[in-house]
PDB file of N, CA and C in Angstrom:
ATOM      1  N   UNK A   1      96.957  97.664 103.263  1.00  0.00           N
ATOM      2  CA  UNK A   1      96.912  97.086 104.577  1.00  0.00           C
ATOM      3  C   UNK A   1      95.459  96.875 105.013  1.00  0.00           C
ATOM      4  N   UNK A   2      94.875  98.058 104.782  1.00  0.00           N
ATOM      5  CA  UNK A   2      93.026  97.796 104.885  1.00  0.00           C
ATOM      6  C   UNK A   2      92.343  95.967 104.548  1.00  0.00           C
ATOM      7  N   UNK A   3      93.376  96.021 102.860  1.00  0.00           N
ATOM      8  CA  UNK A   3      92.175  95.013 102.287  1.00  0.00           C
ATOM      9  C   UNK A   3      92.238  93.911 103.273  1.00  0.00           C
ATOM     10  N   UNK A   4      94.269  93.905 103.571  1.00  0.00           N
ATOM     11  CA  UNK A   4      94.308  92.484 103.534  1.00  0.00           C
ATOM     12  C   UNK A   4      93.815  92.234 105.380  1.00  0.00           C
ATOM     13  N   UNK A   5      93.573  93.248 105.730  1.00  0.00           N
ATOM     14  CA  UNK A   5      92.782  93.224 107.401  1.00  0.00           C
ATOM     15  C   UNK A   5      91.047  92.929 107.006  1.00  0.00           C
ATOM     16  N   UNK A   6      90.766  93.684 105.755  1.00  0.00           N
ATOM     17  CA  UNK A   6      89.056  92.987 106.065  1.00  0.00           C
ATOM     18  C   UNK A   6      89.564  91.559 105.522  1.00  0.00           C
ATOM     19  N   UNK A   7      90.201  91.277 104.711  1.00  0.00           N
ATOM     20  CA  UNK A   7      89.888  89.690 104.422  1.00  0.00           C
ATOM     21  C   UNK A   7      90.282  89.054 105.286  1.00  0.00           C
ATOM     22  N   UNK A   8      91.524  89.174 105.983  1.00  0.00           N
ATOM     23  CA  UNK A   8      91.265  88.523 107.101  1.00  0.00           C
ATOM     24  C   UNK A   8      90.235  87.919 107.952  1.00  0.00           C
ATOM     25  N   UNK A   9      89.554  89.265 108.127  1.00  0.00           N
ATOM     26  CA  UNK A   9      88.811  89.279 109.489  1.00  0.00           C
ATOM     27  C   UNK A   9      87.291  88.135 109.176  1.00  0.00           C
ATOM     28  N   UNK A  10      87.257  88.237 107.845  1.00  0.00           N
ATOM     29  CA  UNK A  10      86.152  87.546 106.932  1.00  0.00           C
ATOM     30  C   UNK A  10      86.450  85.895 107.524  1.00  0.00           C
ATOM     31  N   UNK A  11      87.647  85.591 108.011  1.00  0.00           N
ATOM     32  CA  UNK A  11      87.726  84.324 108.546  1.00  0.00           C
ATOM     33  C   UNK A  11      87.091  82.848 107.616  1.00  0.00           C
ATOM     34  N   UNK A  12      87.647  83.542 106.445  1.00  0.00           N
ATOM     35  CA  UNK A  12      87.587  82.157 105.768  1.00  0.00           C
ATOM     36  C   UNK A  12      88.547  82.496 104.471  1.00  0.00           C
ATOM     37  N   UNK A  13      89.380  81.398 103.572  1.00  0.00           N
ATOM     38  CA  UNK A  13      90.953  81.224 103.327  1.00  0.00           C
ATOM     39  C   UNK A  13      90.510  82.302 102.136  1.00  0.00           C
ATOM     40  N   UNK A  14      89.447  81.575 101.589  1.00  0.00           N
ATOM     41  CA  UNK A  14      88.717  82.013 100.067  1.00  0.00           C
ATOM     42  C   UNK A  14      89.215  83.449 100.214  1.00  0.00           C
ATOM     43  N   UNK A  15      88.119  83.849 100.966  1.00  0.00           N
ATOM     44  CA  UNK A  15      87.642  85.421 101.008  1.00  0.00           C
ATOM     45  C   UNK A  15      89.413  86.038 101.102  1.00  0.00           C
ATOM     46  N   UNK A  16      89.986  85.392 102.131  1.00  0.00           N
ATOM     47  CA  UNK A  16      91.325  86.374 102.444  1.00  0.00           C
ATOM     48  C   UNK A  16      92.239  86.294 101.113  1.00  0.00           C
ATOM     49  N   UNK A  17      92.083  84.654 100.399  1.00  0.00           N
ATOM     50  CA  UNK A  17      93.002  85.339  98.799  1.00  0.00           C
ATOM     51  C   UNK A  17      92.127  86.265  98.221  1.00  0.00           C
ATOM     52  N   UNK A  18      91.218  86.441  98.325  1.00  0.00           N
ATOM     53  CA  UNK A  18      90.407  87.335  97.564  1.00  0.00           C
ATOM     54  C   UNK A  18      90.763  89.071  97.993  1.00  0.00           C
ATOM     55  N   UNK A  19      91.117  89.280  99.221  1.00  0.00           N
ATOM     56  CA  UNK A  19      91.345  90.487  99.321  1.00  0.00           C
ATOM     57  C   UNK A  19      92.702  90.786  99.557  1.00  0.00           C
ATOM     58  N   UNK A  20      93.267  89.852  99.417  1.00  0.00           N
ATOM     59  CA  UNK A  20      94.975  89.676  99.261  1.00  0.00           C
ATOM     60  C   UNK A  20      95.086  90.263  97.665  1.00  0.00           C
ATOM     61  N   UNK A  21      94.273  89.604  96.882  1.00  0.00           N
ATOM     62  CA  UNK A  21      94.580  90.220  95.377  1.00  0.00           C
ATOM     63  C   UNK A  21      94.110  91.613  95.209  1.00  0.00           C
ATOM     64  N   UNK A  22      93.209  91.600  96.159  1.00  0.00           N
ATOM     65  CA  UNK A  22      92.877  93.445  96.105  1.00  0.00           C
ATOM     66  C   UNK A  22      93.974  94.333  96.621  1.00  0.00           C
ATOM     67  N   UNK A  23      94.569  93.719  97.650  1.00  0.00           N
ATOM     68  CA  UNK A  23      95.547  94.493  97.805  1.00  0.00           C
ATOM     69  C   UNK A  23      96.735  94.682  96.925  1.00  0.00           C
ATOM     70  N   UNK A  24      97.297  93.154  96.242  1.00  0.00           N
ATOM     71  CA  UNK A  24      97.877  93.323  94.965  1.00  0.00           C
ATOM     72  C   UNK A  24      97.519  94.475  94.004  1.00  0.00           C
ATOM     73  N   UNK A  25      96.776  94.395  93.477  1.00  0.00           N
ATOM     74  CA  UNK A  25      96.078  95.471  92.624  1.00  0.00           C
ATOM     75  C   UNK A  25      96.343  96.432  92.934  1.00  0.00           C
ATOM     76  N   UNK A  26      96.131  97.063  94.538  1.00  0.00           N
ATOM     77  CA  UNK A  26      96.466  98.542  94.894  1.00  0.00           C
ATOM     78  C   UNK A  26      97.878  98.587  94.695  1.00  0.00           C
ATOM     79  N   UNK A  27      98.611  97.750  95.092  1.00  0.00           N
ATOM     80  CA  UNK A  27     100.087  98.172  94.570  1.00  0.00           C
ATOM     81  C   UNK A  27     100.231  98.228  93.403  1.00  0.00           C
ATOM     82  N   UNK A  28      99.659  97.794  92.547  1.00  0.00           N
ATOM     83  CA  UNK A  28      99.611  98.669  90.638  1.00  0.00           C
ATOM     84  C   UNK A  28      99.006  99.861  90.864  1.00  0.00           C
ATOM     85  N   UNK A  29      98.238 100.021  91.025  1.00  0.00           N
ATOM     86  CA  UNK A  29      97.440 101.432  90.997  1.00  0.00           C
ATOM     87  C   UNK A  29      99.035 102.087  91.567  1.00  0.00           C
ATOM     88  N   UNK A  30      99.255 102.170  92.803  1.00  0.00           N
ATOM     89  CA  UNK A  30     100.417 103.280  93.166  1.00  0.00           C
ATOM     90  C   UNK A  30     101.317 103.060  92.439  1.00  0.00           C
ATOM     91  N   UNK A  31     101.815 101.706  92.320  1.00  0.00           N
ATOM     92  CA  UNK A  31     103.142 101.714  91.119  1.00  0.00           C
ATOM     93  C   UNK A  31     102.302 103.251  89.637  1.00  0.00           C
ATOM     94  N   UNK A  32     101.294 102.786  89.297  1.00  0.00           N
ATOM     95  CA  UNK A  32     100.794 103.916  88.215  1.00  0.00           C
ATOM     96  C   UNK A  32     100.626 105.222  88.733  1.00  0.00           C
ATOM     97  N   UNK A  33     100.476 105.398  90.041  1.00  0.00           N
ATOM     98  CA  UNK A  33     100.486 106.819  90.281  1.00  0.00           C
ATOM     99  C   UNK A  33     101.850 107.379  90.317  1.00  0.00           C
ATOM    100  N   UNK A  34     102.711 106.697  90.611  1.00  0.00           N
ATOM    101  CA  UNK A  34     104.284 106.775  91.010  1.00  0.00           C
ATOM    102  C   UNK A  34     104.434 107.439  89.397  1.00  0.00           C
ATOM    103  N   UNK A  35     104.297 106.711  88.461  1.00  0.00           N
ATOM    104  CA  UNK A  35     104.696 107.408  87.088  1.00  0.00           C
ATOM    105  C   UNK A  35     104.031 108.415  87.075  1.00  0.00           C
ATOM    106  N   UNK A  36     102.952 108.625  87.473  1.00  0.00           N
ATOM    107  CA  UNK A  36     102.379 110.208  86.671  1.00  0.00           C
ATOM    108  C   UNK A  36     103.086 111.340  88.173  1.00  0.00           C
ATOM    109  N   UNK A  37     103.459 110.810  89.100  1.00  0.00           N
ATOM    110  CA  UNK A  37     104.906 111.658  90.139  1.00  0.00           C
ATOM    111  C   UNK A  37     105.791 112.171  89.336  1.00  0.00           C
ATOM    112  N   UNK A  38     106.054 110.742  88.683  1.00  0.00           N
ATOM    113  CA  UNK A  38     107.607 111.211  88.559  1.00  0.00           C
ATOM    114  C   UNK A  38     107.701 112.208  87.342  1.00  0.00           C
ATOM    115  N   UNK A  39     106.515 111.880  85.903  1.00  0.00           N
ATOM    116  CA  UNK A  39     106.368 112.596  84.773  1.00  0.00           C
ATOM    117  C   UNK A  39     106.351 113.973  85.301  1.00  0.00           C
ATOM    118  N   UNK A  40     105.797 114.382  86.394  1.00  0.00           N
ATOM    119  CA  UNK A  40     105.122 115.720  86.815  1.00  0.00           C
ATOM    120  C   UNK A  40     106.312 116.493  87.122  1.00  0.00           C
ATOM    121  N   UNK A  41     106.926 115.555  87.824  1.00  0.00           N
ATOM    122  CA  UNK A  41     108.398 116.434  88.743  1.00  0.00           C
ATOM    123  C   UNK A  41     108.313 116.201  90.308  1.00  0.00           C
ATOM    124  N   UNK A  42     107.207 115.498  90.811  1.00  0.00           N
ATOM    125  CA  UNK A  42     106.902 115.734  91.746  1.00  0.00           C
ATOM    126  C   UNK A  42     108.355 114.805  92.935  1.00  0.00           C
ATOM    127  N   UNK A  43     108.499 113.711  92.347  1.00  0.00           N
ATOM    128  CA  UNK A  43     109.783 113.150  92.756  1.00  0.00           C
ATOM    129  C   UNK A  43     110.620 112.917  91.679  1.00  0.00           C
ATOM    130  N   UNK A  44     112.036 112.258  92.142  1.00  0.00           N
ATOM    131  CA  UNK A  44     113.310 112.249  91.289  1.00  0.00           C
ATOM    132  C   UNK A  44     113.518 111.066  91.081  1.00  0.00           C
ATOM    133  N   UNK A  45     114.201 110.705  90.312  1.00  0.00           N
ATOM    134  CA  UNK A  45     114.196 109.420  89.445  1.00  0.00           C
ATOM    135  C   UNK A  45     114.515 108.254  91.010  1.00  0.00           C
ATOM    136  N   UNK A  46     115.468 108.866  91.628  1.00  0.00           N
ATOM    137  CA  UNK A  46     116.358 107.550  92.631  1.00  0.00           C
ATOM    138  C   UNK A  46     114.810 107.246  93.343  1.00  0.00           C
ATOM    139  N   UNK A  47     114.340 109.089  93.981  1.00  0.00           N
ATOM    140  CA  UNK A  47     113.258 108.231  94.810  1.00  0.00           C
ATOM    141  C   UNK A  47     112.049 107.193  93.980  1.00  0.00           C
ATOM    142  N   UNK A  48     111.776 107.698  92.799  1.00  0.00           N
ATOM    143  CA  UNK A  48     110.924 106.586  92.110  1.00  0.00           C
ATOM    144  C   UNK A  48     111.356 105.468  92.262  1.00  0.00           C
ATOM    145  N   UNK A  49     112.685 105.490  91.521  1.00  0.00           N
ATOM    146  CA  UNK A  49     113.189 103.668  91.725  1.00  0.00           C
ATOM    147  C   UNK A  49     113.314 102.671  92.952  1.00  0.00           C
ATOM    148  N   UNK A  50     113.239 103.901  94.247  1.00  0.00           N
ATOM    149  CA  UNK A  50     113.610 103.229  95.701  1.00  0.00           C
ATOM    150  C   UNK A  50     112.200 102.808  95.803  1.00  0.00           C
ATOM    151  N   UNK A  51     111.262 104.021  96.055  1.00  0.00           N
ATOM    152  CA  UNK A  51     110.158 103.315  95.933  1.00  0.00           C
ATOM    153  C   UNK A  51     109.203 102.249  95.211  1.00  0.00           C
ATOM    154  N   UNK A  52     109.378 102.305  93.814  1.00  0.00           N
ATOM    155  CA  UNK A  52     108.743 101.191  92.499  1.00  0.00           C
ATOM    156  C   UNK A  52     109.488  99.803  93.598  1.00  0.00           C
ATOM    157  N   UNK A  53     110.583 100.027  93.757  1.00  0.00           N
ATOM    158  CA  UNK A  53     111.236  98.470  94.085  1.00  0.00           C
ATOM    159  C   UNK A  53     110.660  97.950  95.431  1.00  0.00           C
ATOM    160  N   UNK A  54     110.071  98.686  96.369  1.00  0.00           N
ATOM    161  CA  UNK A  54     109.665  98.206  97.357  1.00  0.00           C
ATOM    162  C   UNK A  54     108.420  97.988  96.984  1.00  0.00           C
ATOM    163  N   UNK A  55     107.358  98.327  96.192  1.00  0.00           N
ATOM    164  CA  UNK A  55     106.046  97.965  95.753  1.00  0.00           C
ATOM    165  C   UNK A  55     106.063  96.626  94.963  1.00  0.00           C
ATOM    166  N   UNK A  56     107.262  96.941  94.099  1.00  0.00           N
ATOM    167  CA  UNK A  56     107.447  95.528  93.459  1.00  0.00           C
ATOM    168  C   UNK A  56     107.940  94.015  94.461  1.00  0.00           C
ATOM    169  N   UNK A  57     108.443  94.395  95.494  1.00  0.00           N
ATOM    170  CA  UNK A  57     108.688  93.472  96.342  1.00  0.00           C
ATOM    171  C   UNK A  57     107.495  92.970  97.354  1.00  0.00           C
ATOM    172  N   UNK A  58     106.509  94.285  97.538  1.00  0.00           N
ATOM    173  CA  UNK A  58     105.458  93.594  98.406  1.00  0.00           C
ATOM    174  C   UNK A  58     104.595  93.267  97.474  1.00  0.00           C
ATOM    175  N   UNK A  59     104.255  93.478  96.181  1.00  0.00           N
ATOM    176  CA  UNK A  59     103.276  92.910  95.632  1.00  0.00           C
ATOM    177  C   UNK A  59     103.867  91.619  95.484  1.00  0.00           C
ATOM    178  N   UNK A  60     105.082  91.292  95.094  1.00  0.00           N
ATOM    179  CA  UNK A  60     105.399  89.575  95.150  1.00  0.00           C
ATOM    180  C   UNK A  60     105.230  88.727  96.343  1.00  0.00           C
ATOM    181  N   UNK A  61     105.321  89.253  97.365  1.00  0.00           N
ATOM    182  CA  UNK A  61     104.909  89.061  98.847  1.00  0.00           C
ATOM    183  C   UNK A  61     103.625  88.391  99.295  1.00  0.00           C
ATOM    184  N   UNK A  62     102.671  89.439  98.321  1.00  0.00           N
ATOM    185  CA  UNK A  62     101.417  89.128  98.356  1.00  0.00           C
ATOM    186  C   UNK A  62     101.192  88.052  97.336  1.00  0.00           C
ATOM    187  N   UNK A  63     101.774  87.762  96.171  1.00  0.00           N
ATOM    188  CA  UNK A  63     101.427  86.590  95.079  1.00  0.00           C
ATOM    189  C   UNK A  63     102.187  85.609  95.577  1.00  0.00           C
ATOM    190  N   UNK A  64     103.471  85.454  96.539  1.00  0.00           N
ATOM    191  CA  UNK A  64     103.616  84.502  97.267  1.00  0.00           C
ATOM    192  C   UNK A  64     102.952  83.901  98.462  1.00  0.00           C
ATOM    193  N   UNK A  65     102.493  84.748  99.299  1.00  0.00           N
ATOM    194  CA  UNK A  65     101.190  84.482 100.007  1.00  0.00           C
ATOM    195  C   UNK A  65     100.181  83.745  99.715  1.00  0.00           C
ATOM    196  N   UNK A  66     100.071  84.445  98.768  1.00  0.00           N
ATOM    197  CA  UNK A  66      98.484  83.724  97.843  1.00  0.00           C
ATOM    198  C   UNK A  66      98.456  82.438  97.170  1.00  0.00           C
ATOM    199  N   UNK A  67      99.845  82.392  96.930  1.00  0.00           N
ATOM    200  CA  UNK A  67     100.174  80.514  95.976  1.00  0.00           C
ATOM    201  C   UNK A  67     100.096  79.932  96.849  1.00  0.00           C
ATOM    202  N   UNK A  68     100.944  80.645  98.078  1.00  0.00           N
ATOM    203  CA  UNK A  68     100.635  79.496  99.873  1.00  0.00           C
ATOM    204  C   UNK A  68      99.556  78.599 100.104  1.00  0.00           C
ATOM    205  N   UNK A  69      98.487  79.793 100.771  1.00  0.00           N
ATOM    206  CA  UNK A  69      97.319  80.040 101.313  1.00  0.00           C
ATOM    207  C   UNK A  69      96.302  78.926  99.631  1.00  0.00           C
ATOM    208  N   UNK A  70      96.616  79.113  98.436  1.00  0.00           N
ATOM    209  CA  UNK A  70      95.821  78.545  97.862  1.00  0.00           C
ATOM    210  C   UNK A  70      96.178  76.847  97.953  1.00  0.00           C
ATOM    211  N   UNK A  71      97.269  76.965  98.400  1.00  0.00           N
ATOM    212  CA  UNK A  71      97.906  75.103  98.776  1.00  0.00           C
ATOM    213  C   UNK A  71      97.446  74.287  99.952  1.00  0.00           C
ATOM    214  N   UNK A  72      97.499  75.834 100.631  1.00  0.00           N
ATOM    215  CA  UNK A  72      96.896  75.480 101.907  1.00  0.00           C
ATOM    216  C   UNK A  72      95.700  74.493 102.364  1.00  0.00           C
ATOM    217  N   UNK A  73      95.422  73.342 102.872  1.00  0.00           N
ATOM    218  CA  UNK A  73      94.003  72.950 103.417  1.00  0.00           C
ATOM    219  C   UNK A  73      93.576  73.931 104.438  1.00  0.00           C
ATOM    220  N   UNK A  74      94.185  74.638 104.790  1.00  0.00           N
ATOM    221  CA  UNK A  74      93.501  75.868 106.025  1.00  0.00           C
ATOM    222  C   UNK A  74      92.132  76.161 105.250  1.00  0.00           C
ATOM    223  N   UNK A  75      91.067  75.934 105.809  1.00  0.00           N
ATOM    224  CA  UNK A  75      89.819  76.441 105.167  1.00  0.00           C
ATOM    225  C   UNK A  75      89.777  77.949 106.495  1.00  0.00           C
ATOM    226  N   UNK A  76      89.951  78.047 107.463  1.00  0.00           N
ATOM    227  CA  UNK A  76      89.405  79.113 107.769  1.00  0.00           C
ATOM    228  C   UNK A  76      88.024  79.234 109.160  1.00  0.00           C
ATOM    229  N   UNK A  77      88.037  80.182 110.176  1.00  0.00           N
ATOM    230  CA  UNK A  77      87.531  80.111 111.121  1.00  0.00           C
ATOM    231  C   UNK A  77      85.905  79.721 110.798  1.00  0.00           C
ATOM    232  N   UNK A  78      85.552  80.150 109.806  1.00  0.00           N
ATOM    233  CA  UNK A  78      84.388  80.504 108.960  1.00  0.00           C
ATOM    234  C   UNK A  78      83.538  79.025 108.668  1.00  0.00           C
ATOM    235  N   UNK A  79      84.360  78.028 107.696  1.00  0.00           N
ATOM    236  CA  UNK A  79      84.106  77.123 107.369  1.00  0.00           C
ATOM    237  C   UNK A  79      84.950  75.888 107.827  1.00  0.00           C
ATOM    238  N   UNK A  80      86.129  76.005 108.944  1.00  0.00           N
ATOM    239  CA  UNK A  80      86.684  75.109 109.577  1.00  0.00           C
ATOM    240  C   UNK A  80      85.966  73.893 109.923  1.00  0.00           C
ATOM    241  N   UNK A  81      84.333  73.756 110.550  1.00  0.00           N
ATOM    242  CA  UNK A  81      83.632  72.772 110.904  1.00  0.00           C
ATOM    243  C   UNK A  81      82.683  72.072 109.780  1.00  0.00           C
ATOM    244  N   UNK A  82      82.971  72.467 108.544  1.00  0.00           N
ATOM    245  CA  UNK A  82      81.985  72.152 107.775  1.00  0.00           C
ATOM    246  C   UNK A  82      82.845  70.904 107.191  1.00  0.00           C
ATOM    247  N   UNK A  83      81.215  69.961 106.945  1.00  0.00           N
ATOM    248  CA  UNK A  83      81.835  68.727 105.903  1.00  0.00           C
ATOM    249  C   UNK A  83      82.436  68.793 104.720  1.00  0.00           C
ATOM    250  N   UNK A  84      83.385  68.269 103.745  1.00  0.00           N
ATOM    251  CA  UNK A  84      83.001  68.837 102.273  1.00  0.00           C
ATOM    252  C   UNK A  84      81.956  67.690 101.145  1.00  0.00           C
TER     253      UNK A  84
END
Protein backbone atom coordinates (compact mmCIF):
# COMPACT_ATOMS: atom_id res chain seq x y z
CA UNK A 1 0.00 0.00 0.00
CA UNK A 2 3.11 2.31 0.82
CA UNK A 3 4.58 1.84 -2.76
CA UNK A 4 1.60 2.31 -4.60
CA UNK A 5 0.86 5.80 -2.35
CA UNK A 6 4.53 7.13 -3.06
CA UNK A 7 4.01 6.52 -6.75
CA UNK A 8 1.16 8.04 -6.75
CA UNK A 9 1.98 11.00 -5.07
CA UNK A 10 5.12 11.29 -7.65
CA UNK A 11 2.23 12.59 -9.97
CA UNK A 12 3.37 11.36 -13.07
CA UNK A 13 1.80 7.87 -14.95
CA UNK A 14 5.57 6.56 -15.51
CA UNK A 15 6.70 6.77 -12.00
CA UNK A 16 3.18 5.31 -10.59
CA UNK A 17 3.60 1.98 -13.03
CA UNK A 18 6.83 1.97 -11.67
CA UNK A 19 5.83 1.66 -8.09
CA UNK A 20 2.77 -0.29 -8.90
CA UNK A 21 5.35 -3.07 -9.96
CA UNK A 22 7.06 -2.58 -6.69
CA UNK A 23 4.23 -3.28 -5.08
CA UNK A 24 3.65 -6.37 -7.32
CA UNK A 25 6.88 -7.71 -6.28
CA UNK A 26 6.03 -7.29 -2.56
CA UNK A 27 3.22 -9.57 -3.07
CA UNK A 28 5.88 -12.32 -4.19
CA UNK A 29 8.07 -11.68 -1.49
CA UNK A 30 4.91 -12.48 1.04
CA UNK A 31 3.49 -15.09 -1.25
CA UNK A 32 7.49 -16.53 -0.38
CA UNK A 33 7.26 -15.79 3.12
CA UNK A 34 3.81 -17.51 3.32
CA UNK A 35 5.79 -20.84 2.32
CA UNK A 36 8.52 -20.68 4.74
CA UNK A 37 4.92 -20.13 7.43
CA UNK A 38 3.52 -22.75 6.36
CA UNK A 39 6.92 -25.24 6.12
CA UNK A 40 7.52 -24.03 9.81
CA UNK A 41 3.99 -24.81 11.20
CA UNK A 42 3.37 -21.49 11.79
CA UNK A 43 -0.09 -21.62 9.79
CA UNK A 44 -2.32 -24.51 8.33
CA UNK A 45 -2.66 -25.45 4.99
CA UNK A 46 -6.59 -23.80 4.53
CA UNK A 47 -5.14 -20.58 6.07
CA UNK A 48 -2.17 -20.62 3.51
CA UNK A 49 -4.44 -21.29 0.65
CA UNK A 50 -7.07 -18.49 1.85
CA UNK A 51 -4.41 -16.29 2.06
CA UNK A 52 -1.88 -17.25 -1.25
CA UNK A 53 -5.38 -16.69 -3.13
CA UNK A 54 -5.99 -13.27 -2.04
CA UNK A 55 -2.26 -12.20 -2.86
CA UNK A 56 -2.68 -13.91 -6.03
CA UNK A 57 -5.74 -11.87 -6.77
CA UNK A 58 -4.26 -8.47 -5.78
CA UNK A 59 -1.14 -8.97 -7.50
CA UNK A 60 -3.34 -9.49 -10.77
CA UNK A 61 -5.11 -6.33 -9.75
CA UNK A 62 -2.02 -4.62 -9.84
CA UNK A 63 -0.81 -6.19 -13.49
CA UNK A 64 -4.25 -5.21 -14.54
CA UNK A 65 -3.82 -1.75 -13.43
CA UNK A 66 -0.64 -1.46 -14.96
CA UNK A 67 -1.71 -2.78 -18.67
CA UNK A 68 -4.46 0.13 -18.04
CA UNK A 69 -2.47 2.98 -16.92
CA UNK A 70 0.29 1.85 -19.66
CA UNK A 71 -2.68 2.40 -22.47
CA UNK A 72 -3.51 5.17 -20.85
CA UNK A 73 -2.61 8.84 -22.53
CA UNK A 74 -2.97 10.08 -18.80
CA UNK A 75 0.59 11.47 -18.57
CA UNK A 76 0.10 12.74 -15.08
CA UNK A 77 -0.01 15.98 -12.79
CA UNK A 78 3.79 16.15 -13.26
CA UNK A 79 4.11 16.27 -16.99
CA UNK A 80 0.36 17.00 -17.98
CA UNK A 81 1.54 20.57 -19.55
CA UNK A 82 4.44 19.47 -21.35
CA UNK A 83 4.80 19.32 -25.24
CA UNK A 84 5.89 15.93 -26.61
Amino acid sequence: MDNIAEGFERASRLEFINFLGIAKGSCGEVKSQMYRALDQGFVAQNEFNELYAEYERLSAGIASFMNYLNKSNIKGQKFRNRQP
